[in-house]
Protein backbone atom coordinates (compact mmCIF):
# COMPACT_ATOMS: atom_id res chain seq x y z
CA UNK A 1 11.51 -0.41 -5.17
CA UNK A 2 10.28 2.68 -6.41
CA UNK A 3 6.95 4.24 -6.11
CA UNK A 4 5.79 3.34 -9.48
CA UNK A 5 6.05 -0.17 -8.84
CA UNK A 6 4.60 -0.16 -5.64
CA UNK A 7 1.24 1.40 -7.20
CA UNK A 8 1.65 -1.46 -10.29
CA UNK A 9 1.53 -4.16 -7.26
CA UNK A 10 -1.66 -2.40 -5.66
CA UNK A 11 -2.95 -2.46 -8.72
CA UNK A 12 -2.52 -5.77 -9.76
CA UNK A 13 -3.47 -6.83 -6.33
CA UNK A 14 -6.80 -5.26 -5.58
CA UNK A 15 -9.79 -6.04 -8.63
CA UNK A 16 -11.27 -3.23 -7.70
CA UNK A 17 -8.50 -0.89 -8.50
CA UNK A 18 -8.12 -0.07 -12.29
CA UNK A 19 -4.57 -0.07 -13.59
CA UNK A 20 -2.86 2.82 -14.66
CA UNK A 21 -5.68 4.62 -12.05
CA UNK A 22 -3.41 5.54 -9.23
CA UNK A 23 -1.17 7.80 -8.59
CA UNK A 24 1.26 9.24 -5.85
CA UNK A 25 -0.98 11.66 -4.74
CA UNK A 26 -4.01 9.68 -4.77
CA UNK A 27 -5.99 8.57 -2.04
CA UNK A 28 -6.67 5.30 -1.35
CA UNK A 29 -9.63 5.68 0.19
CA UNK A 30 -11.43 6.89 -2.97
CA UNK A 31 -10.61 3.13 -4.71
CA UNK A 32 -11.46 0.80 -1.80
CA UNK A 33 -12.62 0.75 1.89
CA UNK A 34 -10.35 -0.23 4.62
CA UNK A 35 -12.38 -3.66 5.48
CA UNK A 36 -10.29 -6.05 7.27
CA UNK A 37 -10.20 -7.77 4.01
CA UNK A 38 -8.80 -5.36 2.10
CA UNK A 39 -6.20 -4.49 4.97
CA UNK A 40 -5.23 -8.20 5.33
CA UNK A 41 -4.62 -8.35 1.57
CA UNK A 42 -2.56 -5.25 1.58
CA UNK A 43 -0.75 -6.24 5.10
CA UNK A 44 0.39 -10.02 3.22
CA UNK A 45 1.08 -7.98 0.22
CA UNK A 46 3.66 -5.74 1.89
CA UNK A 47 5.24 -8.56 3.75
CA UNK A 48 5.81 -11.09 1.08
CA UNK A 49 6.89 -8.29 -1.39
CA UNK A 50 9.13 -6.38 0.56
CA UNK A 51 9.87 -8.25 4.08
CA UNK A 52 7.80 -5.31 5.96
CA UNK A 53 5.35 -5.77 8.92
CA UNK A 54 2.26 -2.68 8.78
CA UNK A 55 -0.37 -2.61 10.76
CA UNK A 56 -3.99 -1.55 10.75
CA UNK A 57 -3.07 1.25 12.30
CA UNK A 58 -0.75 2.37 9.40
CA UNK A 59 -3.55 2.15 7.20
CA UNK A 60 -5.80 4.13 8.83
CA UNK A 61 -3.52 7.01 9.25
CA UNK A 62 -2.51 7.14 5.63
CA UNK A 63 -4.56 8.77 3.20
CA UNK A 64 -2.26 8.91 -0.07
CA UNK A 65 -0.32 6.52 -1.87
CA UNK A 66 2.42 8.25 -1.19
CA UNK A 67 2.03 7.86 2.16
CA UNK A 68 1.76 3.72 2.09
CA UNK A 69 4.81 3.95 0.08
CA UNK A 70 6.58 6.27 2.99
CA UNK A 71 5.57 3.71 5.62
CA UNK A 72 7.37 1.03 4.13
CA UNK A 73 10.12 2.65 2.64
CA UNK A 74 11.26 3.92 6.41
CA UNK A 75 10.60 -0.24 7.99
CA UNK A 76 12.68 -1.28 5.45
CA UNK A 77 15.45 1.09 5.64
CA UNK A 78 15.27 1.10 9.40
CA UNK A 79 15.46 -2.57 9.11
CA UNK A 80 18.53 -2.64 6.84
């Protein structure tokens, strides 16, 4: 996985997010709020796409894309 494709995913996933509107350095909080519902999507997203467990936590201590992207790109290769 590469960045890019992780922000096409979020994208796809989340209506509220316009595709082709984020970026690495954006921050998530300016597209969506960090409901439970939108963390429970994102949380089932990252598991079923790429065999990670995130928490809550981890959401609330990103702010970027970039910084998502980080979270699960260390579980997975820590996991590996």
């Amino acid at each position: 996985m590469n960045i890019q494709e992780f922000i096409q995913k979020v994208e796809h996933e989340f209506d509220q997010i316009n595709p082709g509107s984020l970026t690495p350095e954006s921050k998530i909080r300016d597209y969506f709020e960090w409901d439970s519902i939108n963390a429970l999507v994102f949380i089932a997203l990252v598991n079923v796409e790429y065999d990670v467990e995130i928490n809550a936590d981890d959401l609330q201590q990103s702010e970027t894309v970039t910084d998502l992207y980080q979270i699960i790109e260390n579980r997975k290769n820590s996991v590996a």
